[in-house]
N, C-alpha and C. Protein backbone atom coordinates (compact mmCIF):
# COMPACT_ATOMS: atom_id res chain seq x y z
N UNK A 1 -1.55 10.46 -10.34
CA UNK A 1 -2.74 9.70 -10.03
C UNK A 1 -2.93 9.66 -8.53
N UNK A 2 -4.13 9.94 -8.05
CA UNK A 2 -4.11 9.78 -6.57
C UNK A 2 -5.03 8.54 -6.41
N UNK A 3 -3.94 7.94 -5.19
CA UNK A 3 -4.22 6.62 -4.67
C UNK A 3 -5.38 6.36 -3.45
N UNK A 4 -5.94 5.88 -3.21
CA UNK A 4 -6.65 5.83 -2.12
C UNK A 4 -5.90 4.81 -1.22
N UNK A 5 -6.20 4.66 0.25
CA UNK A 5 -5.53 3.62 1.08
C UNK A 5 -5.89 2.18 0.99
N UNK A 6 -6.93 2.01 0.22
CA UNK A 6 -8.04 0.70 0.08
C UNK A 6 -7.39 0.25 -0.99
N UNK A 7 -6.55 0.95 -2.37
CA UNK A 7 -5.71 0.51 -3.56
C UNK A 7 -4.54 -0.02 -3.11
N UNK A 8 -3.83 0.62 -1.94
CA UNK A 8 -2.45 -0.22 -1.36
C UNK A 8 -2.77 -1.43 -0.62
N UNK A 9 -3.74 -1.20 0.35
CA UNK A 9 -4.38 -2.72 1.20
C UNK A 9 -4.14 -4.16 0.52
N UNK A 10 -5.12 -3.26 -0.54
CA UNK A 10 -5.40 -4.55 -1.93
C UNK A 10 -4.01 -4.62 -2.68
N UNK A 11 -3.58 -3.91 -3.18
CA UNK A 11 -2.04 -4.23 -3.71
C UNK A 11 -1.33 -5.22 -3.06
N UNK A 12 -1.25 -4.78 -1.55
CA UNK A 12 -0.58 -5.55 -0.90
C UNK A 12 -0.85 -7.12 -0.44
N UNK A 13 -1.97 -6.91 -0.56
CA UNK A 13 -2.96 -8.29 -0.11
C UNK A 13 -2.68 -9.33 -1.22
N UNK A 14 -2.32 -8.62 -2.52
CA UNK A 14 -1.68 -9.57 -3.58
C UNK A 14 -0.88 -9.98 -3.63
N UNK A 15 0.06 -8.75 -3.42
CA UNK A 15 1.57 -9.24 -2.96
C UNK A 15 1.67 -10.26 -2.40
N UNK A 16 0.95 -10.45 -0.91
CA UNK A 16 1.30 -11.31 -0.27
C UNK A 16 1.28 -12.40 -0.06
N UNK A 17 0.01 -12.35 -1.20
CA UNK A 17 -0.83 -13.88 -1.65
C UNK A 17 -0.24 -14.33 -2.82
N UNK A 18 0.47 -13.68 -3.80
CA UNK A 18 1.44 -14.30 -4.43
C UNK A 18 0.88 -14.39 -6.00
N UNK A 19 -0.25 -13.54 -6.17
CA UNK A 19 -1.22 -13.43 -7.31
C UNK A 19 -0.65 -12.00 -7.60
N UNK A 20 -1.01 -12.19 -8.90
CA UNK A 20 -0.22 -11.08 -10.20
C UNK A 20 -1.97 -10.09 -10.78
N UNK A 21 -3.38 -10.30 -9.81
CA UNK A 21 -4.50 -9.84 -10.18
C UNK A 21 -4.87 -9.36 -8.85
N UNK A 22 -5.18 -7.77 -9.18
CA UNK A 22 -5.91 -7.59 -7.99
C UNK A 22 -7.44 -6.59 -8.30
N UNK A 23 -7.76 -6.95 -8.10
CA UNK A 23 -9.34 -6.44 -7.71
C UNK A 23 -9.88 -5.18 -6.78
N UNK A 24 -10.13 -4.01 -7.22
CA UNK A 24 -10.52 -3.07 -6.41
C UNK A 24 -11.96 -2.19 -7.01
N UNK A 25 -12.50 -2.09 -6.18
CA UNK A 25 -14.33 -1.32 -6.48
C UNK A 25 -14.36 -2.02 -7.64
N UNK A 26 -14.42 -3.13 -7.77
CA UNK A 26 -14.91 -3.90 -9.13
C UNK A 26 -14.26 -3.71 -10.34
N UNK A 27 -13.06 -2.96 -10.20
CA UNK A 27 -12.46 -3.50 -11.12
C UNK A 27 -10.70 -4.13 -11.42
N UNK A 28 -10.77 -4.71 -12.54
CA UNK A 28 -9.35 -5.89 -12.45
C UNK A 28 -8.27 -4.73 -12.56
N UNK A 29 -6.96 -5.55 -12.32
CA UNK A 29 -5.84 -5.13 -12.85
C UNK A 29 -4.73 -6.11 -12.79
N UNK A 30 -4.48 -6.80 -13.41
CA UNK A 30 -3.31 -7.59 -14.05
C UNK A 30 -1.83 -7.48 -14.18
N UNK A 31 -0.84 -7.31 -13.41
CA UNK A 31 0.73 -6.88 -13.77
C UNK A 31 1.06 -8.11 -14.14
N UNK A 32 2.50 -7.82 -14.76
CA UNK A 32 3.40 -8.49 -16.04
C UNK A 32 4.05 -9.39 -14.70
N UNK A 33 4.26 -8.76 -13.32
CA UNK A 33 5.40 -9.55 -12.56
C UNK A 33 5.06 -8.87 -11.25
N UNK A 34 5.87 -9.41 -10.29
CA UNK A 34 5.78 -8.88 -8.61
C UNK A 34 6.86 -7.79 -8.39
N UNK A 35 8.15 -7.61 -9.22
CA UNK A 35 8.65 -6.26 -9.87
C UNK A 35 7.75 -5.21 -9.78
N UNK A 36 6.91 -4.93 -10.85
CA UNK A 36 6.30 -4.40 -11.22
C UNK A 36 5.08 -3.44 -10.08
N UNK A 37 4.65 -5.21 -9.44
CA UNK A 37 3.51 -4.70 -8.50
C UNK A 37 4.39 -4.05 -7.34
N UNK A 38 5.85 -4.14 -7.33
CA UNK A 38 6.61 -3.73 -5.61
C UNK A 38 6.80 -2.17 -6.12
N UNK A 39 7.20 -1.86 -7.47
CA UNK A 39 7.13 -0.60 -7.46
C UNK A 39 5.98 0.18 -7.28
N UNK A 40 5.03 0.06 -7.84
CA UNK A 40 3.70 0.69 -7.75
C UNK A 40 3.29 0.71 -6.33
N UNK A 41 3.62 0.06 -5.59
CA UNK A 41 3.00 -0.18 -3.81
C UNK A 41 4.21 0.91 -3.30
N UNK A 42 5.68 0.53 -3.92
CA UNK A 42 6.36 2.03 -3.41
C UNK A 42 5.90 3.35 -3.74
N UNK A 43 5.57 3.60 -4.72
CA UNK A 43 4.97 4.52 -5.37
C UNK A 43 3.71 4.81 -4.63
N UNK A 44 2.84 4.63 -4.41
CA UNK A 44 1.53 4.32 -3.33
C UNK A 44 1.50 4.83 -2.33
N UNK A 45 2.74 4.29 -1.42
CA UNK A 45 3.34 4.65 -0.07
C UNK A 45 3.73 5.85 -0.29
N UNK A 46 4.53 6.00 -0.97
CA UNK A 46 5.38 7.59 -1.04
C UNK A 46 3.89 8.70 -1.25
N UNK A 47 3.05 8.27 -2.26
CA UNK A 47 2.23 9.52 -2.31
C UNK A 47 1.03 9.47 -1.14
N UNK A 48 0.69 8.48 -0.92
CA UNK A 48 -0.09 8.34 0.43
C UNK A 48 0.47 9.56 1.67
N UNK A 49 1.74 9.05 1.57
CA UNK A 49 2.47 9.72 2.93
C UNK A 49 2.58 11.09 2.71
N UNK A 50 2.55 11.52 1.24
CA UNK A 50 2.83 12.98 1.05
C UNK A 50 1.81 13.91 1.60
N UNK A 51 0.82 13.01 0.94
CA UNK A 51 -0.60 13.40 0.93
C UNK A 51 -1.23 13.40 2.90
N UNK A 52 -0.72 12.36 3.37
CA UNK A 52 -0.87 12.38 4.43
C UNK A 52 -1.66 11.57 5.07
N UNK A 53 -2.12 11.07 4.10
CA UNK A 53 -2.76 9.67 4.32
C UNK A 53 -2.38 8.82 5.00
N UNK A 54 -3.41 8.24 6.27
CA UNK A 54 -2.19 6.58 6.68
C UNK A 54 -0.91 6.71 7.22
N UNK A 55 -0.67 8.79 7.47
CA UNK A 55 0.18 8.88 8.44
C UNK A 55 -0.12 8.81 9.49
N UNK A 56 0.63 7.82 10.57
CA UNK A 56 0.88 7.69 11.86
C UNK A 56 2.30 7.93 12.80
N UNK A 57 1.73 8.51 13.61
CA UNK A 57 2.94 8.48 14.60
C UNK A 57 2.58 7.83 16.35
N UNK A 58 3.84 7.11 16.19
CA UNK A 58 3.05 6.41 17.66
C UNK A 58 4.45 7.56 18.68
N UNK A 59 4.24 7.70 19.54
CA UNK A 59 5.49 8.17 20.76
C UNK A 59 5.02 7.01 22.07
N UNK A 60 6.61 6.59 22.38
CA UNK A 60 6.28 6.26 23.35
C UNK A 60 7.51 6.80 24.57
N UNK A 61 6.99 6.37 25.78
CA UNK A 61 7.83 6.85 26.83
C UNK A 61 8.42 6.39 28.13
N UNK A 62 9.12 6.28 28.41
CA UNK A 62 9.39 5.14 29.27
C UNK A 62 9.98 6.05 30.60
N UNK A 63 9.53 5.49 31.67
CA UNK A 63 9.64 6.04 33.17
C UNK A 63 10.08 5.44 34.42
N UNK A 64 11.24 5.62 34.96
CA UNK A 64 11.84 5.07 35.95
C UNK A 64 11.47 5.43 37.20
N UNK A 65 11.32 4.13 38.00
CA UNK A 65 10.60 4.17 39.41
C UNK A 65 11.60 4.48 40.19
């Protein structure tokens, strides 16, 4: 199944809010437990990143005077 980045946002936005319903382009989805919802957000992440989605890389560099 491919995920969009707006399905993890919202996943996560549940997570964090502590609700077992989340809501995306109008429609519901309901999990049994926060189990449940932590795998699917791993799952999410992993194919996001495959895909390449929502990859970032920051570099930084540091320089002595």
């Amino acid at each position: 199944m491919a995920f969009t980045q707006q399905q993890l946002a919202d996943l996560e936005a549940a997570i964090a809010e502590g609700v077992t319903m989340v809501s995306s382009n109008g429609r519901q989805v309901s999990y049994r437990n926060l189990s449940d919802m932590l795998k699917l957000r791993d799952q999410m992440r992993e194919e996001l990143a495959i895909s390449g989605v929502g990859r970032h890389r920051k570099y930084i560099s540091f320089q002595r005077d």
